[in-house]
Protein backbone atom coordinates (compact mmCIF):
# COMPACT_ATOMS: atom_id res chain seq x y z
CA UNK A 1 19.66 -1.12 9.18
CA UNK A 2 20.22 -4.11 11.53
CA UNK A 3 18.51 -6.89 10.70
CA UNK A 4 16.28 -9.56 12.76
CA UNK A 5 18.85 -12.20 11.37
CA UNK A 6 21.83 -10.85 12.69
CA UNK A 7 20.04 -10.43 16.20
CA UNK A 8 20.12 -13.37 18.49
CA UNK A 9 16.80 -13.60 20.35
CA UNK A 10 16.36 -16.96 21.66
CA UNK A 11 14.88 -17.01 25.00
CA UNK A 12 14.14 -13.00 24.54
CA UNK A 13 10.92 -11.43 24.68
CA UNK A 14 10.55 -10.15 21.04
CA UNK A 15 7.87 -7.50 20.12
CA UNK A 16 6.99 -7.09 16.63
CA UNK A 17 5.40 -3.55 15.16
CA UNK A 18 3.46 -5.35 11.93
CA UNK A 19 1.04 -4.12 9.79
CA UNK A 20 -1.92 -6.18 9.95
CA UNK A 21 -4.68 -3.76 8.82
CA UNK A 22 -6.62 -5.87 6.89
CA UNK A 23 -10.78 -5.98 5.56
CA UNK A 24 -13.19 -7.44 8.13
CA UNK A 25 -16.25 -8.55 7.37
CA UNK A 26 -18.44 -9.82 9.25
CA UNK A 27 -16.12 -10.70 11.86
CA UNK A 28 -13.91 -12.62 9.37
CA UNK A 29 -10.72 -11.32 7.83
CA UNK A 30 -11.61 -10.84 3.91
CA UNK A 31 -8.52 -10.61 2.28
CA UNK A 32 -4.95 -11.62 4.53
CA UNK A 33 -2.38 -10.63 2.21
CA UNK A 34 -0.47 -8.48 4.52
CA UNK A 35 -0.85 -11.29 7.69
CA UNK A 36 0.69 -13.88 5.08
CA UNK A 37 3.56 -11.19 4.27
CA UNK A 38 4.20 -10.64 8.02
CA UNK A 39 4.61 -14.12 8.07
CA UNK A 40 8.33 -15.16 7.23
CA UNK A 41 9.20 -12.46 10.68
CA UNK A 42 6.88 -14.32 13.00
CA UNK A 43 7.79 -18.06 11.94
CA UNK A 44 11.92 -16.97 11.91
CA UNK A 45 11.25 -15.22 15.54
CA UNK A 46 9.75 -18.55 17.04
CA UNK A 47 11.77 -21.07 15.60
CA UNK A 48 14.76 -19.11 17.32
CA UNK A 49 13.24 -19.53 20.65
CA UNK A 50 12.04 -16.03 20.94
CA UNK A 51 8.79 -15.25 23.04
CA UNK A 52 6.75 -12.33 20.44
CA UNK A 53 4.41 -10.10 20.97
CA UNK A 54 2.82 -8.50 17.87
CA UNK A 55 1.55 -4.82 17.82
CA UNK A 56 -0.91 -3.87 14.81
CA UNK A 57 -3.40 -1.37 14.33
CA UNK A 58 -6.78 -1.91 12.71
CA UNK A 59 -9.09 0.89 11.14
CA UNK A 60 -9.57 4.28 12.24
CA UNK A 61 -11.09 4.13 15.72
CA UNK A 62 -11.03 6.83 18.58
CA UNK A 63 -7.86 7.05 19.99
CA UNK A 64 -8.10 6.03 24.31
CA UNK A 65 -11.34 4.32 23.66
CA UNK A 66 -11.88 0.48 23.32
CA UNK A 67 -14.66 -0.67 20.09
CA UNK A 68 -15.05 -3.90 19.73
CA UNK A 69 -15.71 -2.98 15.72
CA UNK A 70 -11.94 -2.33 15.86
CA UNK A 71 -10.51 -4.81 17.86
CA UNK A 72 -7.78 -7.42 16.19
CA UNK A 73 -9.67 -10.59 17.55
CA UNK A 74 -10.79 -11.56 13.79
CA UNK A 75 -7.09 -10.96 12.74
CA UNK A 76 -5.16 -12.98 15.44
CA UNK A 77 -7.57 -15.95 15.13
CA UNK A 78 -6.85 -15.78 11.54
CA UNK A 79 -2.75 -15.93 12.33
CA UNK A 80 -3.12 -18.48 14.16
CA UNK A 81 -4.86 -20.75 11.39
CA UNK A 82 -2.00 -20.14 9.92
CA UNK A 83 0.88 -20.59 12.07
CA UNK A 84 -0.97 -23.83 13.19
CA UNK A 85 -0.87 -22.43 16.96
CA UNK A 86 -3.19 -20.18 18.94
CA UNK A 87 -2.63 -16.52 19.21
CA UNK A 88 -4.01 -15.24 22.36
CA UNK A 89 -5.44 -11.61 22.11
CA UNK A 90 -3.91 -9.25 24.93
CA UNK A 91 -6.19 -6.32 25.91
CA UNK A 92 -4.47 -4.76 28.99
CA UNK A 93 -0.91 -5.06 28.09
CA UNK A 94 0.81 -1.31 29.22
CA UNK A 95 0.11 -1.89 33.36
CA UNK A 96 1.33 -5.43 33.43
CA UNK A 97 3.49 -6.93 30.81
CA UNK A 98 1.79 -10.64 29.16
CA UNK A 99 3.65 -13.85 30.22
CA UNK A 100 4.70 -15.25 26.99
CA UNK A 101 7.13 -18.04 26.54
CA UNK A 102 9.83 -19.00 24.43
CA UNK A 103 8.36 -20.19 20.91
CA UNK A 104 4.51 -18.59 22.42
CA UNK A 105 3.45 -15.86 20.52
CA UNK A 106 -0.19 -13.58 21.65
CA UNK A 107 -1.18 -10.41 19.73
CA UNK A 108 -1.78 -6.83 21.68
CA UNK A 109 -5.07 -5.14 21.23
CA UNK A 110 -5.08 -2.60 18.66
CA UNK A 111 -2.17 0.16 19.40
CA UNK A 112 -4.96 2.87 18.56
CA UNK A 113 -6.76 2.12 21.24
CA UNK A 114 -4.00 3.80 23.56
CA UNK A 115 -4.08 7.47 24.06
CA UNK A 116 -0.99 9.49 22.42
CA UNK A 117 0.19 6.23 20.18
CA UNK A 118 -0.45 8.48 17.20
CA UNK A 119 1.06 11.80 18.29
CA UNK A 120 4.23 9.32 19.40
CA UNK A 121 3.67 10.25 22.91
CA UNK A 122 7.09 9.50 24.83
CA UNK A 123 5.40 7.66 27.86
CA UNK A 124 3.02 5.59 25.79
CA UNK A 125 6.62 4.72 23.82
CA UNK A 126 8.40 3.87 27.30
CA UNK A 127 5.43 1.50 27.85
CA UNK A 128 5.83 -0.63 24.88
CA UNK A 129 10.02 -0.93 25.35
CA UNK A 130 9.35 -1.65 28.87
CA UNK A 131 7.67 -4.73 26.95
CA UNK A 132 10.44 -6.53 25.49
CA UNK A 133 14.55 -7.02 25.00
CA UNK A 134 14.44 -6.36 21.18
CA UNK A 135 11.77 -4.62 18.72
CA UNK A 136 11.19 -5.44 15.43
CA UNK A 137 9.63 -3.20 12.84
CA UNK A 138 8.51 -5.00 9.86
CA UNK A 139 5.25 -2.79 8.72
CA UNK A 140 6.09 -0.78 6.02
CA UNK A 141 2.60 -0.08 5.22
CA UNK A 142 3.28 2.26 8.65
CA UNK A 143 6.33 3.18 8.80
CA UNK A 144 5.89 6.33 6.90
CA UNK A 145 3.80 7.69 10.19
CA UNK A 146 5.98 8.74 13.62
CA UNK A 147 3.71 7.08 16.11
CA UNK A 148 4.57 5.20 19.47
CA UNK A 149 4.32 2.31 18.32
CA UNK A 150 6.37 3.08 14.78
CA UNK A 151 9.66 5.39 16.10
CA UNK A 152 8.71 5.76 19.59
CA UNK A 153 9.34 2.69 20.82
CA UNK A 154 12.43 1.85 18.62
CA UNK A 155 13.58 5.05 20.21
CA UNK A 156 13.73 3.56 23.40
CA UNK A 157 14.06 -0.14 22.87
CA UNK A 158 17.06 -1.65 24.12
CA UNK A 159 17.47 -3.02 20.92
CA UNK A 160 15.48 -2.48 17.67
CA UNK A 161 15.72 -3.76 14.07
CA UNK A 162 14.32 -3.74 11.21
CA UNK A 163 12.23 -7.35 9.89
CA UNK A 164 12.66 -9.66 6.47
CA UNK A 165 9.61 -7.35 5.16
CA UNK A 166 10.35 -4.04 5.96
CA UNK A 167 14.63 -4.72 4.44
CA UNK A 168 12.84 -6.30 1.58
CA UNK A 169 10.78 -3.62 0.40
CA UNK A 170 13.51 -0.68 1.37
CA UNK A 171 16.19 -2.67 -0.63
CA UNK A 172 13.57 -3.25 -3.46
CA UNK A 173 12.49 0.60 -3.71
CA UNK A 174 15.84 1.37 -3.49
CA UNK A 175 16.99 -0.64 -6.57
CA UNK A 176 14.25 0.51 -8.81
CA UNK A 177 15.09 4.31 -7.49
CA UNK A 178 18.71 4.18 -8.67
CA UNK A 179 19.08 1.65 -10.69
CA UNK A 180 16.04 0.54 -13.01
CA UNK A 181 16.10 -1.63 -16.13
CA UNK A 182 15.06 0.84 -18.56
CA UNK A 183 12.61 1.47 -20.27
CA UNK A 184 10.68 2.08 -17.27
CA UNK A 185 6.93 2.77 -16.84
CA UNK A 186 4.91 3.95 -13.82
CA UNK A 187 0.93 3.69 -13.57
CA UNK A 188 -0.47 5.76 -11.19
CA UNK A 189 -3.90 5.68 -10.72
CA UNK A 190 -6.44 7.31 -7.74
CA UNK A 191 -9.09 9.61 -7.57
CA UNK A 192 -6.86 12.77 -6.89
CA UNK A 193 -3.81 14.07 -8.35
CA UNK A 194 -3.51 16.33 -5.39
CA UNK A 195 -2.48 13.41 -3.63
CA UNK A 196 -0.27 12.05 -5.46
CA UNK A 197 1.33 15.35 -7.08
CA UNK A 198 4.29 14.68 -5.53
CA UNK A 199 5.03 11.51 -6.51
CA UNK A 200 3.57 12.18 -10.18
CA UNK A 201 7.05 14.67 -10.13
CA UNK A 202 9.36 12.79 -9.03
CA UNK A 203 8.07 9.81 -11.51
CA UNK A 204 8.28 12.02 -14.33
CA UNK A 205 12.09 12.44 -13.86
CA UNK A 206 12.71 8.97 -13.58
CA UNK A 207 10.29 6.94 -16.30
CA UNK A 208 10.17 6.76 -19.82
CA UNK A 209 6.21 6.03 -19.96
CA UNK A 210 3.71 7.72 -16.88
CA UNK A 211 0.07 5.93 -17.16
CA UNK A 212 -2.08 8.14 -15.17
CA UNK A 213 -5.75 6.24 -14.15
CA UNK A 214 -9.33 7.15 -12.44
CA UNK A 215 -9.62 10.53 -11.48
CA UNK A 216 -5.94 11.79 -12.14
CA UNK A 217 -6.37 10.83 -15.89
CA UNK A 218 -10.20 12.60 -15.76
CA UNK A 219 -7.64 15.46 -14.40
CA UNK A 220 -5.05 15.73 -17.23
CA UNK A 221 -8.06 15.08 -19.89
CA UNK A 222 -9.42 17.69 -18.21
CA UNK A 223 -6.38 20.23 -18.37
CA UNK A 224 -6.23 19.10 -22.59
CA UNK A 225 -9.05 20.56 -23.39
CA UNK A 226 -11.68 17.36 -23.05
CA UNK A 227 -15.47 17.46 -21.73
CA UNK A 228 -15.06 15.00 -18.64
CA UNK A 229 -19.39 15.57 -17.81
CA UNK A 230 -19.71 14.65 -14.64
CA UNK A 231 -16.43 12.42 -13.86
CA UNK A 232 -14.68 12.92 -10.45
CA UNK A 233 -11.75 15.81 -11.66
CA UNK A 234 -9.72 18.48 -9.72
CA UNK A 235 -10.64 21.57 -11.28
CA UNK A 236 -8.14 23.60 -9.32
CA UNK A 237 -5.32 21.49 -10.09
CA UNK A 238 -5.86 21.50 -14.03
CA UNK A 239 -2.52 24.37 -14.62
CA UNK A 240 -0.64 22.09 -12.41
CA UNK A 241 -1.85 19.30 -15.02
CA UNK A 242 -0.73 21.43 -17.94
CA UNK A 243 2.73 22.13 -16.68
CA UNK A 244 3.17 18.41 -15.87
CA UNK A 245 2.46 17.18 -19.43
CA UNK A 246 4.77 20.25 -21.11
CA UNK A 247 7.48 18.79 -18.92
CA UNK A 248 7.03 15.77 -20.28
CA UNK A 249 7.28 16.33 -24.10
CA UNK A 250 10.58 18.54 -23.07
CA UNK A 251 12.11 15.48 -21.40
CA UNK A 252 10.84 12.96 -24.03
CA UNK A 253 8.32 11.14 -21.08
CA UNK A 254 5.00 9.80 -22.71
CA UNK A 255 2.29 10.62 -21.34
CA UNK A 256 -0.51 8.32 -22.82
CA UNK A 257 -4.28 9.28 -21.91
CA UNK A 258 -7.34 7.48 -22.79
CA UNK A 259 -9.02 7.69 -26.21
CA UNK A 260 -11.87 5.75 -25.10
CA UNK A 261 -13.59 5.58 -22.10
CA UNK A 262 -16.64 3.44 -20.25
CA UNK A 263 -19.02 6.18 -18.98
CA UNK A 264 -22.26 5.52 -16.67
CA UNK A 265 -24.90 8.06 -16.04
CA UNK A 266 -24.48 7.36 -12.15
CA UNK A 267 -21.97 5.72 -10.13
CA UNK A 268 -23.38 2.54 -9.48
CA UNK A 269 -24.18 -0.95 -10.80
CA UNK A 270 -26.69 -0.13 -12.59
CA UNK A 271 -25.96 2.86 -14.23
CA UNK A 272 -26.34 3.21 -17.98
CA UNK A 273 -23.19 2.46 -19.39
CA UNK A 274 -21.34 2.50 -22.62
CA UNK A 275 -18.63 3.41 -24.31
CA UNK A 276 -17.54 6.29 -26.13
CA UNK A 277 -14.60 8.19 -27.50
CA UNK A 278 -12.63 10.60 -25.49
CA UNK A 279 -14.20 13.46 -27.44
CA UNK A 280 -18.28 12.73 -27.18
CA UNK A 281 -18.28 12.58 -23.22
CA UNK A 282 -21.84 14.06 -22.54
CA UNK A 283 -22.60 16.46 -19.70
CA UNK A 284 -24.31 14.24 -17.21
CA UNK A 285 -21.77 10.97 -17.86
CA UNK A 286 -19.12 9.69 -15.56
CA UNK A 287 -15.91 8.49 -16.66
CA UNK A 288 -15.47 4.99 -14.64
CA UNK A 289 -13.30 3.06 -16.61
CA UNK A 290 -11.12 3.23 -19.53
CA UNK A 291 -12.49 1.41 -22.91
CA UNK A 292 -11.05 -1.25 -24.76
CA UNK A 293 -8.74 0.65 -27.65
CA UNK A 294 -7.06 2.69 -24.44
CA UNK A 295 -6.69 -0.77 -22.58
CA UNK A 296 -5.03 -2.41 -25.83
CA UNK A 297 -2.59 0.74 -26.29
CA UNK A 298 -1.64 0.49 -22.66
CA UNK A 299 -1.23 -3.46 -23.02
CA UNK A 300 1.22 -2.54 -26.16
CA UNK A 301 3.50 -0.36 -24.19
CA UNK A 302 3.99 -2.96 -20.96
CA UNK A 303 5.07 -5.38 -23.22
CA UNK A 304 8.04 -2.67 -24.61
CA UNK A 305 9.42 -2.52 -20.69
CA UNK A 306 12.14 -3.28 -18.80
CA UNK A 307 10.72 -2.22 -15.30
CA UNK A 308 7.30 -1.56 -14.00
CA UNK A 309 5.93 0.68 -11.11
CA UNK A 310 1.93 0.19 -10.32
CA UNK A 311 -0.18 2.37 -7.68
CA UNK A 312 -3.93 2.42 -8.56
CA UNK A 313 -6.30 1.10 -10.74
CA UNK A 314 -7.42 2.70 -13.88
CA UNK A 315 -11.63 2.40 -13.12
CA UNK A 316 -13.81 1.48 -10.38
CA UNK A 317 -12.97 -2.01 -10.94
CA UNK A 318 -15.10 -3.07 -8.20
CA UNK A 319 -18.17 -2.60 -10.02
CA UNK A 320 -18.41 -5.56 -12.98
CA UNK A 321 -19.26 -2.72 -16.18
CA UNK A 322 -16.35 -1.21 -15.32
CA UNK A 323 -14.10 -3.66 -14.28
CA UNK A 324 -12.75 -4.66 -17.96
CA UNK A 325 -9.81 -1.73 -18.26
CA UNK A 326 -8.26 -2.69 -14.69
CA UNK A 327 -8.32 -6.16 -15.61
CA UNK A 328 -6.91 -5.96 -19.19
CA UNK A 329 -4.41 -3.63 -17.33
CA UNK A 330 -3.66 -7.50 -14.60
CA UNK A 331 -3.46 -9.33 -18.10
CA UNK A 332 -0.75 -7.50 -19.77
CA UNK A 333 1.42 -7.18 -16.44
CA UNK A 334 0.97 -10.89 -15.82
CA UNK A 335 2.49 -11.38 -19.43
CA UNK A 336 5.26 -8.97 -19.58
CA UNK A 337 8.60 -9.61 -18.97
CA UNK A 338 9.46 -6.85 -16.78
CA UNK A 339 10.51 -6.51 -14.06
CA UNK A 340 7.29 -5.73 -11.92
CA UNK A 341 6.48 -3.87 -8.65
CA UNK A 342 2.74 -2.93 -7.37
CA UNK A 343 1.51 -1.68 -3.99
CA UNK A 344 -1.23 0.29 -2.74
CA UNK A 345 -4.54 -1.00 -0.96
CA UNK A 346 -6.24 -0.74 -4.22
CA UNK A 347 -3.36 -2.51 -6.63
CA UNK A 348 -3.95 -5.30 -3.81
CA UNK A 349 -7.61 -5.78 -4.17
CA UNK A 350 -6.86 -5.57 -7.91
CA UNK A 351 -4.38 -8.05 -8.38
CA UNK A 352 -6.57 -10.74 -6.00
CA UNK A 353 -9.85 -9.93 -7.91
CA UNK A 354 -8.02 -10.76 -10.96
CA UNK A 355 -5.72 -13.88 -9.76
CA UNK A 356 -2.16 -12.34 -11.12
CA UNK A 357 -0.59 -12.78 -7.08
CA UNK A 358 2.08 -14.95 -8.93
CA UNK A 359 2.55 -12.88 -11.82
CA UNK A 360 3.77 -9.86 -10.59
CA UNK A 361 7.37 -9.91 -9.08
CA UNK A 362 7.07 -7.83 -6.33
CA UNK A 363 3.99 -6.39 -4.24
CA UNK A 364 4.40 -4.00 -1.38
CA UNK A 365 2.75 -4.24 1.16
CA UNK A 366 2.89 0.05 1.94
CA UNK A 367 0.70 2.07 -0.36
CA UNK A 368 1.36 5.48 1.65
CA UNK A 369 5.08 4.32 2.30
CA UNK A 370 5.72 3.13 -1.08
CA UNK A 371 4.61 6.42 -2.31
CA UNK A 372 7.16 8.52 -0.08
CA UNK A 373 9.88 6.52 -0.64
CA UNK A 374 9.45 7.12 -4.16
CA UNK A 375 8.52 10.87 -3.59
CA UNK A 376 11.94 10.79 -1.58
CA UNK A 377 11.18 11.37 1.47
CA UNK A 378 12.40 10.32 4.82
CA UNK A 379 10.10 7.67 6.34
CA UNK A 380 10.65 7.98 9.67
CA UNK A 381 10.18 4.27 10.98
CA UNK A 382 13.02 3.47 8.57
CA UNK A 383 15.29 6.51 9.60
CA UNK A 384 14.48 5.27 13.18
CA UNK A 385 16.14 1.95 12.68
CA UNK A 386 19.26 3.51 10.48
């Protein structure tokens, strides 16, 4: 892929595809992780005289219709706090191109707000080109989709390239994909193994130790034999389960699962909780965390690794009672000597709620991506740019 340092764009007009989908609350950006990450792109762009325009997306609103819930006003005043400049927010961009200066940099209204950006409509594509002299992709947390403004647009750029982020995290993945430090361990957690079968596979032929967490574990429990009451499981998925772990034993993978769990009689707060063994689950009890002899057997086996791959949290860590296996789970990564890579929206949250940011050696910024490139797929904002 090129690369924005090998592209000379002083006095060009630069637009940037980032991904700055990030939690708003009350009209305040919550948590800026993936701004700061974008930021090493932006800061190189300016100080070589370029003019940028950034391109994000935020949320999920109607695609050809303007809400202000969705707009990226919260996120470009938050930029420019820290670029120590204002970022001007550009609503009608496609008709008449902004003025931006050399070293200027404004932000463009949320792409979803233009109709056929996610179907990668080819005139909606010719619009943003028609923008700028050279694009730069650095959002892997989207490149993994074909939209406008994702392939489209470096389809008909005059020039496109890929940013410091998005090489980063390809030339990471691709390390730990062919050449790991062994032993290795993955931890995959999420409420459904259906959608993260795939990647479950391909893990299991590359890792000596698979951690499955939340509702994937409930799954394989499930598939052993175990009463999971009332816990979020995939019934329909529990053969699939079965065949997994067999494949394991033959190829020597451990597959560890919980032996005690944190159970509440709702999912909230307040629910009843406590702690049992695997085997006394009762009928009306939720699985929502794993308990503290699982946690400390987990703990044991990071220490024995070489290399590291996290996706999920192991229990609704967002809720205090059954917070304590997620965070035990932070604790033994920030100690280990491996050679550590996390993503996922979740993983994020996880790792800020629990103040390891420094700890772990690499976080990615895609969960979706991450998870493709790992499953082996194509992502098609990076075969784009190749």
């Amino acid at each position: 892929m090129r690369n924005l340092v090998d592209v000379d764009v002083k006095n060009k007009r630069v637009l940037m595809r980032l991904d700055l989908n990030v939690p708003v609350k009350d009209g305040k950006v919550s948590s800026d992780a993936r701004i700061t990450a974008a930021l090493p792109t932006i800061e190189l762009a300016l100080k070589q005289g370029a003019a940028v325009m950034i391109m994000a997306h935020l949320g999920r609103p109607t695609e050809g219709e303007y809400a202000e819930e969705f707009s990226l006003k919260p996120v470009a005043e938050h930029l420019g706090k820290l670029l120590g400049k204002e970022v001007p927010l550009i609503k009608d961009y496609l008709e008449n191109a902004p003025q931006v200066n050399s070293g200027e940099v404004v932000m463009l209204e949320n792409v979803r707000f233009n109709k056929g950006e996610k179907k990668n409509d080819a005139a909606l594509a010719e619009k943003y080109a028609a923008l700028c002299d050279v694009f730069v992709s650095d959002g892997f947390g989207v490149v993994h989709r074909a939209q406008a403004s994702t392939v489209g647009v470096a389809e008909k750029a005059a020039l496109a390239c890929a940013g410091l982020l998005v090489q980063k995290e390809v030339e990471t993945l691709e390390s730990i994909l062919k050449n790991p430090a062994k032993p290795m361990m993955a931890i995959v957690g999420g409420s459904k193994v259906s959608t993260k079968l795939l990647v479950l596979k391909t893990l299991l032929e590359k890792v000596d130790t698979l951690i499955p967490g939340g509702g994937i574990a409930n799954t394989f429990l499930a598939a052993k034999g175990y009463n999971v009451g009332s816990s979020l499981y995939e019934p329909d998925l529990l053969e699939e389960a079965r065949q997994m772990l067999e494949s394991a034993q033959k190829r020597g993978v451990n597959i560890p699962l919980p032996v005690d769990v944190v159970v509440g009689d709702e999912f909230s707060e307040n629910a009843k909780v406590q702690t049992k063994s695997i085997k006394d689950v009762a009928e009306n009890e939720m699985i929502l965390d794993i308990g503290p002899e699982t946690a400390a057997n987990y703990a044991r086996m990071i220490a024995e690794m070489k290399t590291i791959v996290w996706n999920g949290p192991v229990g609704v860590f967002e809720m205090k009672p059954f917070a304590g296996g997620t965070e035990a789970l932070c604790e033994a990564i920030a100690k280990t000597q491996a050679f550590t890579f996390a993503g996922g929206g979740d993983t994020l949250s996880a790792i800020a709620q629990f103040g390891i940011e420094d700890k772990v050696d690499y976080v990615s910024t895609g969960g979706g991506s991450m998870l493709e490139y790992l499953e082996g797929k194509a992502l098609p904002g990076v075969e784009i740019l190749k």
